[in-house]
C-alpha atoms as a PDB file:
ATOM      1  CA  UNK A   1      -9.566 -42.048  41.204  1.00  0.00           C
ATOM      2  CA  UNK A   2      -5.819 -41.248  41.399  1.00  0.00           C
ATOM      3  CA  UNK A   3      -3.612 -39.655  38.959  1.00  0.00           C
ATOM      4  CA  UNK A   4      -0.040 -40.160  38.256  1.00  0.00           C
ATOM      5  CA  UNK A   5       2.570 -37.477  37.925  1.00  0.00           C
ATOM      6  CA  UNK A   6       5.347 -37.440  36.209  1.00  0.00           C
ATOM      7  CA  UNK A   7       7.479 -34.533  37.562  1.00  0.00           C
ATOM      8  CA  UNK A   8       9.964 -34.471  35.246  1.00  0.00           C
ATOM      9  CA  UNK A   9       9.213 -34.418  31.532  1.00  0.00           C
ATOM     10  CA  UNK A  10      11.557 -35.381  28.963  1.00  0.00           C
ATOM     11  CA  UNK A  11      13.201 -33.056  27.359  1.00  0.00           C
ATOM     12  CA  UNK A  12      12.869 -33.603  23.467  1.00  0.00           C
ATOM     13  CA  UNK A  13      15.939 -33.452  21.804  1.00  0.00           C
ATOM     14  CA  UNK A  14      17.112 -30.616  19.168  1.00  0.00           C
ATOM     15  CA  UNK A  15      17.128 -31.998  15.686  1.00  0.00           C
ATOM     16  CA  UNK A  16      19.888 -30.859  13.428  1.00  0.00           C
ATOM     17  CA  UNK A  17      19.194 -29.521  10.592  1.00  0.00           C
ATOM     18  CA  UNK A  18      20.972 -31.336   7.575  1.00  0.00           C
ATOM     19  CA  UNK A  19      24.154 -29.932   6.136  1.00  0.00           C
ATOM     20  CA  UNK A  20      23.542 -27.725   2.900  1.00  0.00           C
ATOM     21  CA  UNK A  21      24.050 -30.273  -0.499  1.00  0.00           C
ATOM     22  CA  UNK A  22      26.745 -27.540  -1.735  1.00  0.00           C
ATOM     23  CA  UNK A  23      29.864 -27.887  -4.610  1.00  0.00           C
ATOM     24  CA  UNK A  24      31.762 -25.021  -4.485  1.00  0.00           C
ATOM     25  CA  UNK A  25      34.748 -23.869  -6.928  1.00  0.00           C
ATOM     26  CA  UNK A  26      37.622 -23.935  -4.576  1.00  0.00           C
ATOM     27  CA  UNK A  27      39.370 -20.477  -4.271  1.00  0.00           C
ATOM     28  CA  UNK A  28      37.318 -16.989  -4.766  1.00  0.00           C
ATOM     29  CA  UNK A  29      38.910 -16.168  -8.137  1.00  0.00           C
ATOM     30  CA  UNK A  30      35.618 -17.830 -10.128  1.00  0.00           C
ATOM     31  CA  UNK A  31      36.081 -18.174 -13.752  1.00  0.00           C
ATOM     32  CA  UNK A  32      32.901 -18.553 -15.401  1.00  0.00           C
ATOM     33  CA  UNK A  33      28.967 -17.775 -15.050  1.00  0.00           C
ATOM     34  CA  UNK A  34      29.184 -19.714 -11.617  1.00  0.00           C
ATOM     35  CA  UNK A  35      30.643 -20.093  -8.579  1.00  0.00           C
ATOM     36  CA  UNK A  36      29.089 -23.575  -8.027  1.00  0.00           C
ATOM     37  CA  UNK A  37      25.744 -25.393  -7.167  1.00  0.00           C
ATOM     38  CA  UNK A  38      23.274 -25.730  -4.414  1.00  0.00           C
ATOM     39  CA  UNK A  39      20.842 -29.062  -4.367  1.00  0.00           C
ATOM     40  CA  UNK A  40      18.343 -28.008  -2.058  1.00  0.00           C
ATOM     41  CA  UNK A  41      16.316 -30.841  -0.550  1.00  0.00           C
ATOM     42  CA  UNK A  42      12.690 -28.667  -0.758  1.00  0.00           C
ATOM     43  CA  UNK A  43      11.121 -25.861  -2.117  1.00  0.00           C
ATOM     44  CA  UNK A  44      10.885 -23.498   1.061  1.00  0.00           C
ATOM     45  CA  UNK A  45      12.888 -21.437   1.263  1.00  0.00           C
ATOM     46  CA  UNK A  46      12.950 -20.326   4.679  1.00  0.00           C
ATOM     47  CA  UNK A  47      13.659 -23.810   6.196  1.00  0.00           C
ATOM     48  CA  UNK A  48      16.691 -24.302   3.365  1.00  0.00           C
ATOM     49  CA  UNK A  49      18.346 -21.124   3.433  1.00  0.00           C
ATOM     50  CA  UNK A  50      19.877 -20.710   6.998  1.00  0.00           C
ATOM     51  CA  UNK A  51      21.781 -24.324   6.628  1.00  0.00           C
ATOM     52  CA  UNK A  52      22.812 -22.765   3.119  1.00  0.00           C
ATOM     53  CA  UNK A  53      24.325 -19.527   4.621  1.00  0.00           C
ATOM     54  CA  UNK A  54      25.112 -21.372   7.663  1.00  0.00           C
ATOM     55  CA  UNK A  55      28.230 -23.188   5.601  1.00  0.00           C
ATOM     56  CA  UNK A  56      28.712 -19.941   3.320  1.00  0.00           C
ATOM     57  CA  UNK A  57      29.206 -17.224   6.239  1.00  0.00           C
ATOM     58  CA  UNK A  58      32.845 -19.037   7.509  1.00  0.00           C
ATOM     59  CA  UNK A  59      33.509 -19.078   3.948  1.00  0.00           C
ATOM     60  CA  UNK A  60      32.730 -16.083   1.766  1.00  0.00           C
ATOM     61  CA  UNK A  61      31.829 -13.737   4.695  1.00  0.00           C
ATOM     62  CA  UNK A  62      28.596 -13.238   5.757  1.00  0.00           C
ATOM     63  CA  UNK A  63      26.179 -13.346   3.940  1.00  0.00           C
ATOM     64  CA  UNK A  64      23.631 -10.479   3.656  1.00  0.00           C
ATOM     65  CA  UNK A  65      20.976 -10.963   0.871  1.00  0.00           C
ATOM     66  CA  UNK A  66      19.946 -13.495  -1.305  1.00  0.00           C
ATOM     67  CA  UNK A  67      18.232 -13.008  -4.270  1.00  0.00           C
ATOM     68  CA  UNK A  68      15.889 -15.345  -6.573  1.00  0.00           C
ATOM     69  CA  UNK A  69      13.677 -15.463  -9.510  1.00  0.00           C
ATOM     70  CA  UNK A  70      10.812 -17.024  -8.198  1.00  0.00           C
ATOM     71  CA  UNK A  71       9.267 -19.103 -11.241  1.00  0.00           C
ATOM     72  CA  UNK A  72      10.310 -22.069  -9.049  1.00  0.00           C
ATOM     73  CA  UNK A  73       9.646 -21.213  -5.424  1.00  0.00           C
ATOM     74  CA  UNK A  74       6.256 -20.792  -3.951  1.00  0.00           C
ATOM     75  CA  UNK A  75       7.084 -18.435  -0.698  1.00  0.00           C
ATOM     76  CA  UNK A  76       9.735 -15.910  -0.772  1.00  0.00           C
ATOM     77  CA  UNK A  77      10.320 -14.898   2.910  1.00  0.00           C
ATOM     78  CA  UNK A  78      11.570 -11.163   3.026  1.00  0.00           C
ATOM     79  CA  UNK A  79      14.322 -12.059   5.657  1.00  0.00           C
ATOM     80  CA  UNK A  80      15.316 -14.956   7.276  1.00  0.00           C
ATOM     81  CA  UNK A  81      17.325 -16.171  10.370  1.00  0.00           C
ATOM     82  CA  UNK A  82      20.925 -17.518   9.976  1.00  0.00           C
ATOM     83  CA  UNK A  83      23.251 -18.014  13.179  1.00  0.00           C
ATOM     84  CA  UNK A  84      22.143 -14.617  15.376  1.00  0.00           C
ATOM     85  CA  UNK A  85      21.542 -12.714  11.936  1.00  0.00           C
ATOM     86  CA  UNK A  86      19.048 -12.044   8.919  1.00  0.00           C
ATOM     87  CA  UNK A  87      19.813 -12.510   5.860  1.00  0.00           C
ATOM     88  CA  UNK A  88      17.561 -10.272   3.224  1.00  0.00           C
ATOM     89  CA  UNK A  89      15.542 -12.103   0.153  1.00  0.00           C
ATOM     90  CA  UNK A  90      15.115 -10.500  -2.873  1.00  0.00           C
ATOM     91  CA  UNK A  91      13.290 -11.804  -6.238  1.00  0.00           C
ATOM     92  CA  UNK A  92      13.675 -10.575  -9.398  1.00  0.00           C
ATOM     93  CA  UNK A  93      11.906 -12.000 -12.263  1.00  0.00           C
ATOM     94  CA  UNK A  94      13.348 -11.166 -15.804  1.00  0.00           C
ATOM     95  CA  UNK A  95      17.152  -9.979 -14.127  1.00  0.00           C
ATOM     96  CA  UNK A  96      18.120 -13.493 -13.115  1.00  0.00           C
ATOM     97  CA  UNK A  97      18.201 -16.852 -14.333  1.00  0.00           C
ATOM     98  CA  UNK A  98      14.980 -19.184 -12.518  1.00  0.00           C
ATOM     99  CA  UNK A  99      17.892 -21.592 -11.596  1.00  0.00           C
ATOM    100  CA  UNK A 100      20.200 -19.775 -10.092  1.00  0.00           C
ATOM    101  CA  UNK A 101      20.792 -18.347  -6.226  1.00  0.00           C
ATOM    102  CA  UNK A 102      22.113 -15.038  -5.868  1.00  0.00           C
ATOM    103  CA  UNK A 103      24.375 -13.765  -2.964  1.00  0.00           C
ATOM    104  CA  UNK A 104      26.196 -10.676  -1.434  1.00  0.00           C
ATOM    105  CA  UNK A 105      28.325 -10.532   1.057  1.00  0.00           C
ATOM    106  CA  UNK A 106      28.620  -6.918   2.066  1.00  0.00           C
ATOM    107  CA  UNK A 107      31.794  -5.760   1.426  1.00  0.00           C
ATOM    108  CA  UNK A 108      33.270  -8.954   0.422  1.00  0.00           C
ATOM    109  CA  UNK A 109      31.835  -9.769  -2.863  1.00  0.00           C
ATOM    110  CA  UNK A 110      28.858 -11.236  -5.315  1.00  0.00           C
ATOM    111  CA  UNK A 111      28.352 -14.920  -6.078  1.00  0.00           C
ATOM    112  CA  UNK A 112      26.048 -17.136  -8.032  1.00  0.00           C
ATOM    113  CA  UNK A 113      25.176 -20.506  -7.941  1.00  0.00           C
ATOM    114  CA  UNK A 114      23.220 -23.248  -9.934  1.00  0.00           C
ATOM    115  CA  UNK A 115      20.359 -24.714  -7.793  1.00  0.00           C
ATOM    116  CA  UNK A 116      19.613 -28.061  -8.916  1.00  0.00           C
ATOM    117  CA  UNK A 117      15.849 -28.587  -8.611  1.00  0.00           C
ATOM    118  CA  UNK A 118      15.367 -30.602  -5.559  1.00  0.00           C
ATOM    119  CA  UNK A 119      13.354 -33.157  -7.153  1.00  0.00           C
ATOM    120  CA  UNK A 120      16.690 -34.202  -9.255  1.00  0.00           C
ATOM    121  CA  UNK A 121      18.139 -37.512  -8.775  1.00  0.00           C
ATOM    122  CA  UNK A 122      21.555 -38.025  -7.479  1.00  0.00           C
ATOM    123  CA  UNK A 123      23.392 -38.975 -10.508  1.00  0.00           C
ATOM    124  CA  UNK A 124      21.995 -35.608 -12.495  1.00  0.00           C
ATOM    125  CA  UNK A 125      22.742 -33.416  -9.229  1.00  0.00           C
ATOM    126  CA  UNK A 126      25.770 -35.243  -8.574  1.00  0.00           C
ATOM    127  CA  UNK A 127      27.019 -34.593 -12.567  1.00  0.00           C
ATOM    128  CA  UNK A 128      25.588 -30.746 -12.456  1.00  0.00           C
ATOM    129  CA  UNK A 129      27.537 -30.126  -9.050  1.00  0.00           C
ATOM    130  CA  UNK A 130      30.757 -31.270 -10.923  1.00  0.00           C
ATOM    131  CA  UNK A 131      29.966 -29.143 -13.781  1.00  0.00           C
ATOM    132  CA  UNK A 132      28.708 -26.200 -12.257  1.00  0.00           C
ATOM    133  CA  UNK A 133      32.544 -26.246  -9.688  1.00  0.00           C
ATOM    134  CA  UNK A 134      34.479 -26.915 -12.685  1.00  0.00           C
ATOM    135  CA  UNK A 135      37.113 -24.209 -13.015  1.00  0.00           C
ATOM    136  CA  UNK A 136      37.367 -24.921 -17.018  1.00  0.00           C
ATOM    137  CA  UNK A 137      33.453 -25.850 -17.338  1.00  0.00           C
ATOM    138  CA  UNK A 138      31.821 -23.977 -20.334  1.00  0.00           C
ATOM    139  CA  UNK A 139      30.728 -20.534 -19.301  1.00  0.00           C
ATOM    140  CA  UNK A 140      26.864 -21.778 -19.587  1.00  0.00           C
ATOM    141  CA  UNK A 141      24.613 -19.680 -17.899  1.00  0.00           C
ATOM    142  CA  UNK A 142      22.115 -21.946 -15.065  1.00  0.00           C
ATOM    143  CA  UNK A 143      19.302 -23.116 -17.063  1.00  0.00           C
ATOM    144  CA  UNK A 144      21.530 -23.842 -20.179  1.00  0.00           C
ATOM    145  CA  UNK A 145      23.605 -26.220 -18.061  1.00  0.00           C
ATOM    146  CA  UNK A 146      20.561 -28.043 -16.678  1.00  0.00           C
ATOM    147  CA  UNK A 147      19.064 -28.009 -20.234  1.00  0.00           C
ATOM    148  CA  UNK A 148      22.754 -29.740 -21.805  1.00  0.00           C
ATOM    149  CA  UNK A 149      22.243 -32.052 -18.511  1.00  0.00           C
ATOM    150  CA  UNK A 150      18.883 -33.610 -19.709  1.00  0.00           C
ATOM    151  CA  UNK A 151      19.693 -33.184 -23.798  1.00  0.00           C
ATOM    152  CA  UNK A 152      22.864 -35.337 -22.948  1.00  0.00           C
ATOM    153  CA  UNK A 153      21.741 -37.788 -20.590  1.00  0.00           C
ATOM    154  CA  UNK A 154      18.408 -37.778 -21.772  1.00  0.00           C
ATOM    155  CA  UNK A 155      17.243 -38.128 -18.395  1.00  0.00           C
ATOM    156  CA  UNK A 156      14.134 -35.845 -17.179  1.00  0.00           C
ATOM    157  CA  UNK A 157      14.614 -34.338 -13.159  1.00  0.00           C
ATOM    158  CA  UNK A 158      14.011 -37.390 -11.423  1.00  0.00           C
ATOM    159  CA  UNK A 159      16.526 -39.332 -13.793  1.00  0.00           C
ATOM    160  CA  UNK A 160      13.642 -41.583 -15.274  1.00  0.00           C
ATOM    161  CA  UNK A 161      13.997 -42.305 -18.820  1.00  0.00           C
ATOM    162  CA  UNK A 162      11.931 -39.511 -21.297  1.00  0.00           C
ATOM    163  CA  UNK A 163       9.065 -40.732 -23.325  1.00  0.00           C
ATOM    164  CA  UNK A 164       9.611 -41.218 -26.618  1.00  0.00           C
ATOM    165  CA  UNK A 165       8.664 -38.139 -27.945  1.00  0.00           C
ATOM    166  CA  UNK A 166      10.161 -35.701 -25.076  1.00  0.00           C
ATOM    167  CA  UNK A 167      13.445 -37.539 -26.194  1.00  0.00           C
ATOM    168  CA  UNK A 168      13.283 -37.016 -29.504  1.00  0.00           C
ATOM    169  CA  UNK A 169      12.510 -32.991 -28.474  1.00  0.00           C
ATOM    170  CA  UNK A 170      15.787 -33.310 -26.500  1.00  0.00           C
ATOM    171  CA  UNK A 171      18.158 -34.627 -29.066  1.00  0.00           C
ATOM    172  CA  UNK A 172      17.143 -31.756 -31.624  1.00  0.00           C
ATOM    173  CA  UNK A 173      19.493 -29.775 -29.362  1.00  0.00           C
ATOM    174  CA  UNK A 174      21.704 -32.423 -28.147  1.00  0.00           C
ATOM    175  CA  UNK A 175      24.166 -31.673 -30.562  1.00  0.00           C
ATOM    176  CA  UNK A 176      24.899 -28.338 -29.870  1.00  0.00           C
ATOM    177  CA  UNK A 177      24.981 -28.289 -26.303  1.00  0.00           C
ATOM    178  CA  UNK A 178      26.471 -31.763 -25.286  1.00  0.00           C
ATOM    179  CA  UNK A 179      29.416 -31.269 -24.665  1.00  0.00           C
ATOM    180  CA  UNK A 180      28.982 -28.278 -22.579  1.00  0.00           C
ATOM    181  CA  UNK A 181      28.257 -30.629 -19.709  1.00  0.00           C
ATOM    182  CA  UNK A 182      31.409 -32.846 -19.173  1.00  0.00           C
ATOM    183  CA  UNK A 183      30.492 -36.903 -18.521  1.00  0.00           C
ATOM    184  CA  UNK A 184      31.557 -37.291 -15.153  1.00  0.00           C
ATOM    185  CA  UNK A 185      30.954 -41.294 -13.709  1.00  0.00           C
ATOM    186  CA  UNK A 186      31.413 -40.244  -9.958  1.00  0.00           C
ATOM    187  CA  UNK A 187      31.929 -37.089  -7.713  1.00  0.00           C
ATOM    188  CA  UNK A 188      34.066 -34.451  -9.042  1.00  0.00           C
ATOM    189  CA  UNK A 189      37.538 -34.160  -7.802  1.00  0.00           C
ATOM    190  CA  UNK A 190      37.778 -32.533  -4.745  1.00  0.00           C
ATOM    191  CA  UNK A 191      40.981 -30.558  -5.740  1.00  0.00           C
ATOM    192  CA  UNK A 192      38.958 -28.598  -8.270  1.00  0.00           C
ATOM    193  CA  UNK A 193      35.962 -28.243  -5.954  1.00  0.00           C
ATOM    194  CA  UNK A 194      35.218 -28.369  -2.566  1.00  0.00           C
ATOM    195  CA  UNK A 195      31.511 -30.454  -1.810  1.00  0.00           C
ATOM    196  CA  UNK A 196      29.199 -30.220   1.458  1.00  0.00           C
ATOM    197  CA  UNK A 197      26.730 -32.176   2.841  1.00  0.00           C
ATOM    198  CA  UNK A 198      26.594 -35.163  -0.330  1.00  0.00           C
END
């Protein structure tokens, strides 16, 4: 019996990891609870955080620690890799909002973003990105803004329609907080905001 060799193996090649789904306000003077939003495409956080500071680091500096409540994310690595450095992860549970990202730069500053569940459809991430970069958005904190999202638009994460009597729980507060999230039919404008990896 003979067996054939293949010297030469083929190498596999890398795969790139996808670009970060990020709206950022567009110069560092923030105005407002936010600085803009992150749509993260899973729960783990150690495969979604190094594309994350990956686009952040040229931007803001780099970025040091990151810090999360985590009512929404199963693992919290303590560190993780980003371009030839690791970034710290912190959680805190009652100091910060379950949908929002914290992050430090050392030396160069503090900023917070919305992250938009990753089970959210495109038009309810695509309208919270635009709200969240808005310059003269309502200073909502995280979780109000995705709450006015889905009283407004009456649309649950996955942007299917609400049963009956989830929508009539919504529209109890719809009032009050609808207009805090402005009606937006396509992307924001990219001279308020600037927007990675749509």
């Amino acid at each position: 019996m003979s067996a054939t060799l293949n010297p030469t193996l083929p190498h596999p090649e890398p795969v790139a990891t996808p670009a970060a789904r990020l709206a950022l306000k567009r110069d560092g003077t923030s105005r407002g609870l936010l600085d803009g939003a992150w749509w993260p495409r899973s729960r783990d956080l150690l495969s979604e955080l190094p594309a994350l500071a990956d686009v952040l680091d040229p931007l803001w500096g780099r970025i040091t620690r990151i810090a999360v409540n985590p009512k929404y994310w199963p693992v919290i690595p303590r560190q993780v890799p980003v371009d030839g450095h690791n970034v710290k992860i912190g959680w805190f549970t009652p100091e910060i909002d379950p949908h929002k990202l914290l992050l430090l730069s050392y030396g160069t500053g503090r900023w917070d973003l919305l992250i938009i569940p990753p089970e959210t459809g495109a038009e309810s991430a695509a309208r919270l990105m635009a709200a969240a970069s808005d310059y003269d958005g309502p200073p909502l904190t995280a979780s109000a803004l995705i709450a006015a999202d889905e009283a407004r638009h009456g649309v649950a994460e996955t942007d299917e329609p609400l049963d009956p009597d989830e929508t009539w729980e919504y529209e109890g507060g719809a009032s009050a907080v609808s207009a805090a999230v402005p009606h937006q039919p396509g992307p924001p404008s990219r001279a308020s905001s600037l927007i990675v990896g749509m």
